[in-house]
Protein backbone atom coordinates (compact mmCIF):
# COMPACT_ATOMS: atom_id res chain seq x y z
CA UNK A 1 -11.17 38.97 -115.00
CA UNK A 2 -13.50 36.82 -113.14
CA UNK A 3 -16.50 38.59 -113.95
CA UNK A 4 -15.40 38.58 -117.87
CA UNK A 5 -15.13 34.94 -118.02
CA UNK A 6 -18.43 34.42 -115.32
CA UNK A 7 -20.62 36.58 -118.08
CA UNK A 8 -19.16 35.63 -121.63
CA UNK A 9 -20.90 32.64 -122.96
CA UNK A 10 -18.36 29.61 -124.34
CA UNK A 11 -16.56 30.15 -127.36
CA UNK A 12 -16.49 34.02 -126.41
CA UNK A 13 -13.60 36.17 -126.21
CA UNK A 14 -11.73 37.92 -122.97
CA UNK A 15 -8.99 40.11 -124.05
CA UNK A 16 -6.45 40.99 -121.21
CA UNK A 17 -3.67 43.60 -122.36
CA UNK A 18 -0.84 44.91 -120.43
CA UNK A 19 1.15 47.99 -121.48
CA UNK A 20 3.39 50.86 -119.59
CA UNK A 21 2.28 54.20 -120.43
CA UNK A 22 3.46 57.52 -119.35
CA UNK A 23 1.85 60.67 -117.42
CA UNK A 24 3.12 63.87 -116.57
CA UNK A 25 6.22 62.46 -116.78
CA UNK A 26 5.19 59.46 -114.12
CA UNK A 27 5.32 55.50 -115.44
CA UNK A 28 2.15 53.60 -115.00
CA UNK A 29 0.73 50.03 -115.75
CA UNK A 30 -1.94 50.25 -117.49
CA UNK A 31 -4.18 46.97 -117.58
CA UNK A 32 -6.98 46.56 -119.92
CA UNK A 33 -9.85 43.96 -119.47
CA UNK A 34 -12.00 43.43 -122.44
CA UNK A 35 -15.03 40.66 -122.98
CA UNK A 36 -17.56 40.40 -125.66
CA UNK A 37 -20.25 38.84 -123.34
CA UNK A 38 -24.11 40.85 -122.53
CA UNK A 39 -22.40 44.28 -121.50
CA UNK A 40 -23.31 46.33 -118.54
CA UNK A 41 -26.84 48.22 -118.88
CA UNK A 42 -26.12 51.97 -119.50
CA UNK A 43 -28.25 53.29 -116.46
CA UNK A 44 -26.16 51.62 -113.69
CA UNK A 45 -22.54 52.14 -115.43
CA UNK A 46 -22.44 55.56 -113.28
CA UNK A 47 -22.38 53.63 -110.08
CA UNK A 48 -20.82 50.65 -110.99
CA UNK A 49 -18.03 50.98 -108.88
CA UNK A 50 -20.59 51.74 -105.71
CA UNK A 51 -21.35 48.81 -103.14
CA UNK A 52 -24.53 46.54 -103.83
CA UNK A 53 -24.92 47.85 -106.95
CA UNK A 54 -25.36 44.46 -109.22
CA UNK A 55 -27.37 45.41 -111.95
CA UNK A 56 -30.01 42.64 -113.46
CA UNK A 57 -28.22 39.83 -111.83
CA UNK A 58 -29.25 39.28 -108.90
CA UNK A 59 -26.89 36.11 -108.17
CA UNK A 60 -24.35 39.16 -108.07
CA UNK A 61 -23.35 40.55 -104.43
CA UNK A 62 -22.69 43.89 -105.24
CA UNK A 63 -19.78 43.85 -104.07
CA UNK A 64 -17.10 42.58 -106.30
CA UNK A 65 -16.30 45.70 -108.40
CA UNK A 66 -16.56 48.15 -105.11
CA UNK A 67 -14.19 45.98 -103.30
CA UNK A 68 -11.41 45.71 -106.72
CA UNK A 69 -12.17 49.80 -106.59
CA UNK A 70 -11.28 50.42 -103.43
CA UNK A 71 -8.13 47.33 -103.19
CA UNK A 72 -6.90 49.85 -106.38
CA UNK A 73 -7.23 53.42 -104.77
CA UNK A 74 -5.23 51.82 -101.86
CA UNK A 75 -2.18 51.12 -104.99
CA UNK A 76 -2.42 54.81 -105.55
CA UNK A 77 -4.41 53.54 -108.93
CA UNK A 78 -7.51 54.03 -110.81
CA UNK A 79 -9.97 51.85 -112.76
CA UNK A 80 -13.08 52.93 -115.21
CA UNK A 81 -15.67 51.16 -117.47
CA UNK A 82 -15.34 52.40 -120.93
CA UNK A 83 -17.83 52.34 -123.70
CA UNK A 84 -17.09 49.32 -125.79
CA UNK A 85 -19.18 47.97 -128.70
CA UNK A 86 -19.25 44.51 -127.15
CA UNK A 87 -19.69 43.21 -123.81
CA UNK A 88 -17.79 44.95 -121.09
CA UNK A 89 -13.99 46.68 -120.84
CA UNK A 90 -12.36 48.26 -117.66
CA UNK A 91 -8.76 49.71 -117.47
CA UNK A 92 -7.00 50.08 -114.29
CA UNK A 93 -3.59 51.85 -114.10
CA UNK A 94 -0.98 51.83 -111.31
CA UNK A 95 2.00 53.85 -110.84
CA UNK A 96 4.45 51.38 -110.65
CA UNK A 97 8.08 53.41 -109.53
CA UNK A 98 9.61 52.59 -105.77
CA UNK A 99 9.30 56.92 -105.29
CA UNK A 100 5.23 56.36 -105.56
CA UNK A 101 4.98 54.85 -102.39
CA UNK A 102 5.96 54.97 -98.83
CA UNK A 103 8.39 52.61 -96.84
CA UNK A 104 5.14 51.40 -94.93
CA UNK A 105 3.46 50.06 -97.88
CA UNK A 106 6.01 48.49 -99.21
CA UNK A 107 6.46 44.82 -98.44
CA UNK A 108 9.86 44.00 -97.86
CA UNK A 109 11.30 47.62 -98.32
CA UNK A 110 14.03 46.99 -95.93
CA UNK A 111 15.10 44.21 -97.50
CA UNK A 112 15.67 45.15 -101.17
CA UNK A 113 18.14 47.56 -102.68
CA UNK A 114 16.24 50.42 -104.29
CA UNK A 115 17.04 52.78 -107.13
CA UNK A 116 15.31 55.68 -109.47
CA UNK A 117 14.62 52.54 -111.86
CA UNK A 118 12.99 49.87 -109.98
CA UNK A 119 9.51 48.59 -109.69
CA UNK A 120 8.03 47.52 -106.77
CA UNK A 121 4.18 47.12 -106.57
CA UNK A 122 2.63 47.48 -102.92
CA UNK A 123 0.39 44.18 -102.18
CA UNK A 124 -1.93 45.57 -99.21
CA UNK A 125 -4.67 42.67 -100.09
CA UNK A 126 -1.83 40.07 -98.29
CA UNK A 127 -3.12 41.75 -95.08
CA UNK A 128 -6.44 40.20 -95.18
CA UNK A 129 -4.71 36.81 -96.56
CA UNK A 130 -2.42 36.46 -93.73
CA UNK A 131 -4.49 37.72 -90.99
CA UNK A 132 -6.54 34.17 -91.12
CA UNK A 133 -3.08 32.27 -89.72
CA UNK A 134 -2.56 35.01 -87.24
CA UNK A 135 -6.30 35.09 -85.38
CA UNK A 136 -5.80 34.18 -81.85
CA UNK A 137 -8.87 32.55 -80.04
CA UNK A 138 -9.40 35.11 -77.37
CA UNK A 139 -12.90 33.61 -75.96
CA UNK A 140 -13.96 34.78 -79.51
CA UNK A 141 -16.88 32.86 -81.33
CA UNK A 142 -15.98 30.79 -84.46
CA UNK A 143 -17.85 31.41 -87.74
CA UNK A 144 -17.27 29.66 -90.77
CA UNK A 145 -18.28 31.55 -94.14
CA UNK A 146 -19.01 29.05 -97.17
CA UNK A 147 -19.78 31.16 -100.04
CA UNK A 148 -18.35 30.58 -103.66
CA UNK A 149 -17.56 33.81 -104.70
CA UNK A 150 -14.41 34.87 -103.63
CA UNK A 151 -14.50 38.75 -103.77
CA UNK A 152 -17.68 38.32 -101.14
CA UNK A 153 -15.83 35.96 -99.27
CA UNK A 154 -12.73 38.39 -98.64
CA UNK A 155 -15.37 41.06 -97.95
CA UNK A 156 -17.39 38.98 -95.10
CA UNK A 157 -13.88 37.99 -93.92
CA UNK A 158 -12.55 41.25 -93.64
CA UNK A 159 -15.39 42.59 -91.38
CA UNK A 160 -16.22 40.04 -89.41
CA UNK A 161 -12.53 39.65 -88.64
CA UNK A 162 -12.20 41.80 -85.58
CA UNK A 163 -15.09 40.14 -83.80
CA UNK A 164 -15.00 36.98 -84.21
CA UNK A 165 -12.73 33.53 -85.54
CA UNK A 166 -13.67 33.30 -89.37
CA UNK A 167 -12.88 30.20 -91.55
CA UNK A 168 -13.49 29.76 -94.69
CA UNK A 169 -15.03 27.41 -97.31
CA UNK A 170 -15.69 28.00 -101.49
CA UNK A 171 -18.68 25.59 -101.58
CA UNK A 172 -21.24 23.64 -99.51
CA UNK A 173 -18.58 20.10 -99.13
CA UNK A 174 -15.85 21.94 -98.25
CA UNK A 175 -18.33 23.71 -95.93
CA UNK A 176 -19.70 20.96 -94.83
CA UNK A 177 -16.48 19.24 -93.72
CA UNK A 178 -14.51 22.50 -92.06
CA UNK A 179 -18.01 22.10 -89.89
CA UNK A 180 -17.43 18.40 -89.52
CA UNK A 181 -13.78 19.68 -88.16
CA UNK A 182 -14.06 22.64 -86.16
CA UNK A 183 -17.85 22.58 -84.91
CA UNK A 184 -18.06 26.34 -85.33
CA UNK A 185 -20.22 28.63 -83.21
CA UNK A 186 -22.03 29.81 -86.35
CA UNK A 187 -22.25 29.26 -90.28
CA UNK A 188 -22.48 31.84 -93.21
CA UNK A 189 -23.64 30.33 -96.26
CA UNK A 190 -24.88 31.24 -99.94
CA UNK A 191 -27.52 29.26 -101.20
CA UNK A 192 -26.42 28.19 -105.15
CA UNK A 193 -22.68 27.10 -105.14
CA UNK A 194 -20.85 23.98 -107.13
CA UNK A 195 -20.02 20.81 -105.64
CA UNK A 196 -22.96 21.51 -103.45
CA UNK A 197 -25.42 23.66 -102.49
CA UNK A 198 -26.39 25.53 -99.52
CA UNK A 199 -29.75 23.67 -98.46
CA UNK A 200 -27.85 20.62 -99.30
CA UNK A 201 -25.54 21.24 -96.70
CA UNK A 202 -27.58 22.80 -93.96
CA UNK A 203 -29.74 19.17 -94.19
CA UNK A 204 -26.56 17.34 -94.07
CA UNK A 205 -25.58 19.20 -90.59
CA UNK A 206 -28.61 19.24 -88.90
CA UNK A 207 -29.04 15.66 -89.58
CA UNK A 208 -25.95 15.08 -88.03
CA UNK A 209 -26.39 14.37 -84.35
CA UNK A 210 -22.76 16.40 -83.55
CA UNK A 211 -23.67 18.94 -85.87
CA UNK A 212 -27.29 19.74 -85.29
CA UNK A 213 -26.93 22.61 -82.90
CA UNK A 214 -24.84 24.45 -84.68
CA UNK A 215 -27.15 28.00 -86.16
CA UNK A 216 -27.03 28.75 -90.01
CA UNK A 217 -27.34 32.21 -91.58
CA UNK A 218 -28.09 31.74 -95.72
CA UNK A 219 -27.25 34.49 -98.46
CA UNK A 220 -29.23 34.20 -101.12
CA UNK A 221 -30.57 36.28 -104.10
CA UNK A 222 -33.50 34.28 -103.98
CA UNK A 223 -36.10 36.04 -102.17
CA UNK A 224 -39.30 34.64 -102.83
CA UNK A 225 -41.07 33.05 -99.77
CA UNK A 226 -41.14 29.28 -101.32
CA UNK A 227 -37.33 29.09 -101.19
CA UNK A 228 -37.14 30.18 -97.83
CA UNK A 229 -39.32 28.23 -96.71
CA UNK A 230 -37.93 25.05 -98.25
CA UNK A 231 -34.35 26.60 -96.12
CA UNK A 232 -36.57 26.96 -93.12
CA UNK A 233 -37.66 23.28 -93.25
CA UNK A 234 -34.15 21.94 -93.46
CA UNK A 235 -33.19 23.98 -90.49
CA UNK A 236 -32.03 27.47 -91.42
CA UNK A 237 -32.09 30.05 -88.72
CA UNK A 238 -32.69 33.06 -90.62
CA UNK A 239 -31.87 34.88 -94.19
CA UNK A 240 -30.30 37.95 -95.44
CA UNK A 241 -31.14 38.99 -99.07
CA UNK A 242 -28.42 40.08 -101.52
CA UNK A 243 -27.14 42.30 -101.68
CA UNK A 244 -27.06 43.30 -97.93
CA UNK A 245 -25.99 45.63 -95.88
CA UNK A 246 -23.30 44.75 -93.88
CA UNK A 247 -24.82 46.27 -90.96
CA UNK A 248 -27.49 44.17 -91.02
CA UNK A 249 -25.83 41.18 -91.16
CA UNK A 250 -23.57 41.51 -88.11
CA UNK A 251 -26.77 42.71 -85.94
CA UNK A 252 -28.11 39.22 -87.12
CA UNK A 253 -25.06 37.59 -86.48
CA UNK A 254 -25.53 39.18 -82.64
CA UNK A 255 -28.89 38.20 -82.55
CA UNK A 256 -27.89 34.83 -83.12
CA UNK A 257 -25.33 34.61 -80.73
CA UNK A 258 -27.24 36.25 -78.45
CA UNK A 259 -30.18 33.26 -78.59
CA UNK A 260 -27.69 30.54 -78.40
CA UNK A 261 -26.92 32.07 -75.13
CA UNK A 262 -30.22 32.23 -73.85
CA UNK A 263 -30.82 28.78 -74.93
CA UNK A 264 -27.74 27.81 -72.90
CA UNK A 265 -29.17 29.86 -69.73
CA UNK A 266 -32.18 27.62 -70.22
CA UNK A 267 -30.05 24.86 -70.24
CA UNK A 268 -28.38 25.30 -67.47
CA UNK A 269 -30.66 27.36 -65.42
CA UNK A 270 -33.89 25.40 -65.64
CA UNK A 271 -35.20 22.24 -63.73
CA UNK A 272 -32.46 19.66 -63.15
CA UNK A 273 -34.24 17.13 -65.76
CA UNK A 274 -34.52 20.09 -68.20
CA UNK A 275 -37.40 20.51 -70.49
CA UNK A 276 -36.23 21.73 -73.97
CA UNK A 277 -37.91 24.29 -75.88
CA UNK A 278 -38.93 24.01 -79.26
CA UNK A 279 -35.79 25.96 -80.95
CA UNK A 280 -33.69 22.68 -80.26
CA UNK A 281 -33.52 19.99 -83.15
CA UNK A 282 -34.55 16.17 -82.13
CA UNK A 283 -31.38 15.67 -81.61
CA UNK A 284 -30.25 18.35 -79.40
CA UNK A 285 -33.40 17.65 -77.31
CA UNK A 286 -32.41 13.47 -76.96
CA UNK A 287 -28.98 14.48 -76.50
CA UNK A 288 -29.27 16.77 -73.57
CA UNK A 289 -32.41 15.09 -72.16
CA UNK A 290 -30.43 11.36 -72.37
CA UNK A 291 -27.12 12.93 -71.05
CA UNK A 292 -28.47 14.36 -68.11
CA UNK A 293 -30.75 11.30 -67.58
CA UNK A 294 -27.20 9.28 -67.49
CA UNK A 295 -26.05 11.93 -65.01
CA UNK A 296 -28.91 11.82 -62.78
CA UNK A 297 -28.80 7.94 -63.04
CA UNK A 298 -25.42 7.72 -61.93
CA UNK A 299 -25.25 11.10 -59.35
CA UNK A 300 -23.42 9.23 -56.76
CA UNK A 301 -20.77 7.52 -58.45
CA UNK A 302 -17.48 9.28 -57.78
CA UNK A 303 -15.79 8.06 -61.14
CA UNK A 304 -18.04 9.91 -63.66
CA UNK A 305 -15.64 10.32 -66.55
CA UNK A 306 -16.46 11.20 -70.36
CA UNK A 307 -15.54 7.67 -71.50
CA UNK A 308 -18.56 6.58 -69.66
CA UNK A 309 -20.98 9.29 -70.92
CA UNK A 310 -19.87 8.30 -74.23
CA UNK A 311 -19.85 5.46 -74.34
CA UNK A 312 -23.61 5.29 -73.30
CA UNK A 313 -24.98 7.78 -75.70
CA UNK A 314 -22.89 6.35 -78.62
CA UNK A 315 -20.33 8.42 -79.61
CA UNK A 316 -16.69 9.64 -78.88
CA UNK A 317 -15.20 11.67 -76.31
CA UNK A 318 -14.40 14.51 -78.98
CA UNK A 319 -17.94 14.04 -80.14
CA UNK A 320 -19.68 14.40 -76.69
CA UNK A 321 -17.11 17.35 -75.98
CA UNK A 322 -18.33 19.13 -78.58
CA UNK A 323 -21.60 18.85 -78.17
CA UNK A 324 -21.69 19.76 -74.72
CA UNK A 325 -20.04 22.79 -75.67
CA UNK A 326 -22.19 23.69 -78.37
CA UNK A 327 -25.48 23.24 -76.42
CA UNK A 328 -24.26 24.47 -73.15
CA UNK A 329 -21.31 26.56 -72.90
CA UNK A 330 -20.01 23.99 -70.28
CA UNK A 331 -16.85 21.46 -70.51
CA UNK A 332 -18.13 17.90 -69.65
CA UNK A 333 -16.68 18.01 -66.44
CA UNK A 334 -18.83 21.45 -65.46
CA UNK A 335 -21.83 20.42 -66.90
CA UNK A 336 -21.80 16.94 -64.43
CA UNK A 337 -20.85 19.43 -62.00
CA UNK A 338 -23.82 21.99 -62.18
CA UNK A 339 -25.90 18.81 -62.13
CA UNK A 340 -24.14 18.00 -58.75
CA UNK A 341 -24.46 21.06 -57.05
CA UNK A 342 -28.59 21.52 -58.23
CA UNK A 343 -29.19 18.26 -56.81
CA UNK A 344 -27.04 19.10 -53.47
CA UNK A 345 -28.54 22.72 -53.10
CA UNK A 346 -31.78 20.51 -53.67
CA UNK A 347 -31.05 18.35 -50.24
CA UNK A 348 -29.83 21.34 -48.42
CA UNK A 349 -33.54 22.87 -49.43
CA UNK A 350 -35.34 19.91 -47.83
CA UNK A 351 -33.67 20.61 -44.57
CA UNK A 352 -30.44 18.26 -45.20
CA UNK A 353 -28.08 19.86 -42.96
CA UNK A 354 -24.95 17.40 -42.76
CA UNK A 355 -22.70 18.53 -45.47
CA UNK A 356 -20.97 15.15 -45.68
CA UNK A 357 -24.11 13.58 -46.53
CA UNK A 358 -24.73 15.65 -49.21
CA UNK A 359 -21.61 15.63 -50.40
CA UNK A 360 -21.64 11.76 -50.47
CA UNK A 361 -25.01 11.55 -52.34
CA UNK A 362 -23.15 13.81 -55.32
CA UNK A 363 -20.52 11.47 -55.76
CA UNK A 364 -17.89 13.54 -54.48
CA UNK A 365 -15.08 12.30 -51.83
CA UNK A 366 -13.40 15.77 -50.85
CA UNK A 367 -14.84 18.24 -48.83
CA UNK A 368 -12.52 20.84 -50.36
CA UNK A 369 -13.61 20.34 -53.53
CA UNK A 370 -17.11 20.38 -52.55
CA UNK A 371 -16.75 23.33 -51.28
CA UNK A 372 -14.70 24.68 -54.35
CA UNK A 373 -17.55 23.69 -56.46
CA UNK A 374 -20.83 24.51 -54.63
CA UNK A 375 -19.25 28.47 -53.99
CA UNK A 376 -18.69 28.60 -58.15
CA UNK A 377 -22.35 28.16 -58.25
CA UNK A 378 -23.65 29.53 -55.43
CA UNK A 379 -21.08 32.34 -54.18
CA UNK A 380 -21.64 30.76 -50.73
CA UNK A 381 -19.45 27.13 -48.67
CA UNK A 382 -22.76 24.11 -48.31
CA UNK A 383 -21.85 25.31 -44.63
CA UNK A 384 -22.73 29.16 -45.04
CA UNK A 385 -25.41 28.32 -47.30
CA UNK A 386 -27.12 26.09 -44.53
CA UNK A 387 -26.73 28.88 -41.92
CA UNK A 388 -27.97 31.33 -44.13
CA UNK A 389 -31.26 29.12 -44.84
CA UNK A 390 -31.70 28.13 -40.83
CA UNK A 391 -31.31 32.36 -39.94
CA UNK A 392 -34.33 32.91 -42.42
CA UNK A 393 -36.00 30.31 -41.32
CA UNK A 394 -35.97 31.87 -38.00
């Protein structure tokens, strides 16, 4: 139904007929889907029901009619194109009796009192609707899909389900604010959709100081090199053509998870005023550089809270949160606390050997604390640390 109405021009007609018919003595519904829009070309009606096979349209995914194929073989039905004078006209048929299917794919089988005469069609495509409100967290990475056809969006959902959080949005402002809301770890997004479009909204985020670090994947059926580069400018991170290969796209999705860690490791694991590479935006460079500046600024106060942090840079304590997550990894609290321990390992490598000193000069009052914190760094107390430096220095 959605591609008869998406391909017949206004004023056109979509016929939609429902009838039961009988077969070898078995009851089906048989559903017929007529349109008198462009047709489907002859040489790709063969494999029409095959994945990433979209014809001359390439706005198409490919994956549509595979996906309403395959959602119908799971009913124990069947669907074909048949040659129609006009446009386009698939029939699907179901069995539709309680006998055609097993108690396990029967919603609600328990519940309902059965008999040779009632109907009861399975609904196995709830599954994937209801698994989105069951997803536990897990440590697993958030990615939010914004694409505006729906049969691609069930089909990104459905695999990328198992590894990873995945939210939803049907066009670049919805998009835009589920990004606004959640701060995911990674965004999906077509290119042309309503409301607004994908380079729209990747411009809006990484223009947005709390949004900016956030890495964009676009679909598009666009492929020539002008409108990529007009996606690299506003800040995509890398493209997949359609229609893809599935494949492809998760070992991109890795890759880009798999950066964002390494940028984090540079974060965290370079000089204690960090110098940013170039694959941070403006922002994320100020932010991090500014931040730590404040930290460094104020390493000896023992009342570093997040209130003061953001109050400095300019934005809330949800904001700065975020951020710090996003960029590093870290909570606010560990991030002020790796710059701590660098600048006390720091003392302890020029030969500071009085752990209270040290200790002092972090801004932190308790000595079991200290020592809490330095060994999550280090693996070693300041006190074992020193000995181990004056035995090799020996």
């Amino acid at each position: 139904m959605s591609n008869a109405f998406k391909n017949t021009s206004k004023n056109g007609i979509v016929e939609i007929e429902l009838k039961n018919i009988w077969n070898n003595a078995r009851s089906f519904a048989n559903i017929s889907i007529k349109d008198n829009g462009p047709g489907i070309d002859d040489e790709i009606k063969p494999y029409i029901f095959e994945r990433y096979v979209h014809g001359s349209k390439r706005g198409s995914s490919g994956v549509g009619l595979h996906l309403s194929s395959e959602l119908i073989k799971e009913h124990h039905g069947s669907i074909k194109l048949t040659d129609s004078k006009y446009g386009s006209e698939f029939i699907l048929n179901f069995p539709v009796y309680r006998e055609e299917y097993s108690s396990e794919q029967i919603i609600g089988a328990n519940e309902i009192e059965t008999n040779e005469n009632s109907i009861l069609l399975p609904y196995s495509e709830l599954n994937v609707l209801n698994n989105k409100n069951k997803i536990k967290s897990n440590g697993l990475n958030t990615v939010v899909i914004v694409e505006d056809n729906l049969d691609l969006r069930l089909y990104l959902h459905e695999f990328l389900k198992s590894r990873y959080i995945v939210h939803e949005a049907c066009n670049g402002l919805e998009g835009l604010k589920i990004t606004e809301s959640l701060v995911p770890d990674l965004i999906i997004a077509d290119v042309m959709m309503p409301e607004m479009d994908g380079i729209e909204m990747v411009s809006r985020i990484k223009g947005d100081p709390n949004l900016s670090h956030i890495p964009i994947i676009m679909l598009t059926a666009k492929t020539d090199l002008e409108h990529q580069r007009i996606g690299f400018d506003a800040g995509v991170f890398d493209y997949v053509s359609k229609p893809f290969n599935m494949e492809i796209l998760i070992k991109k999705i890795e890759n880009v998870m798999a950066f964002q860690a390494s940028l984090r490791e540079y974060v965290l694991n370079g000089k204690v005023i960090v110098e940013l590479k170039n694959h941070f935006t403006d922002f994320d460079k100020k932010f991090i550089e500014s931040l730590t500046m404040i930290i460094e600024d104020h390493i000896d106060d023992t009342n570093l809270k997040a209130e003061f942090f953001a109050q400095k840079l300019g934005i809330s304590r949800m904001q700065l949160h975020r951020k710090i997550k996003g960029l590093t990894g870290e909570t606010t609290t560990s991030y002020v606390n790796m710059i701590r321990m660098k600048h006390a390992k720091n003392m302890f490598d020029d030969n500071t050997v009085r752990v209270q000193e040290v200790m002092y000069a972090v801004g932190i009052s308790s000595h079991s604390y200290f020592n809490k914190v330095f060994k999550t760094y280090y693996g070693v107390t300041p006190s074992n640390y020193i000995k181990n430096k004056i035995q090799k220095q020996a």
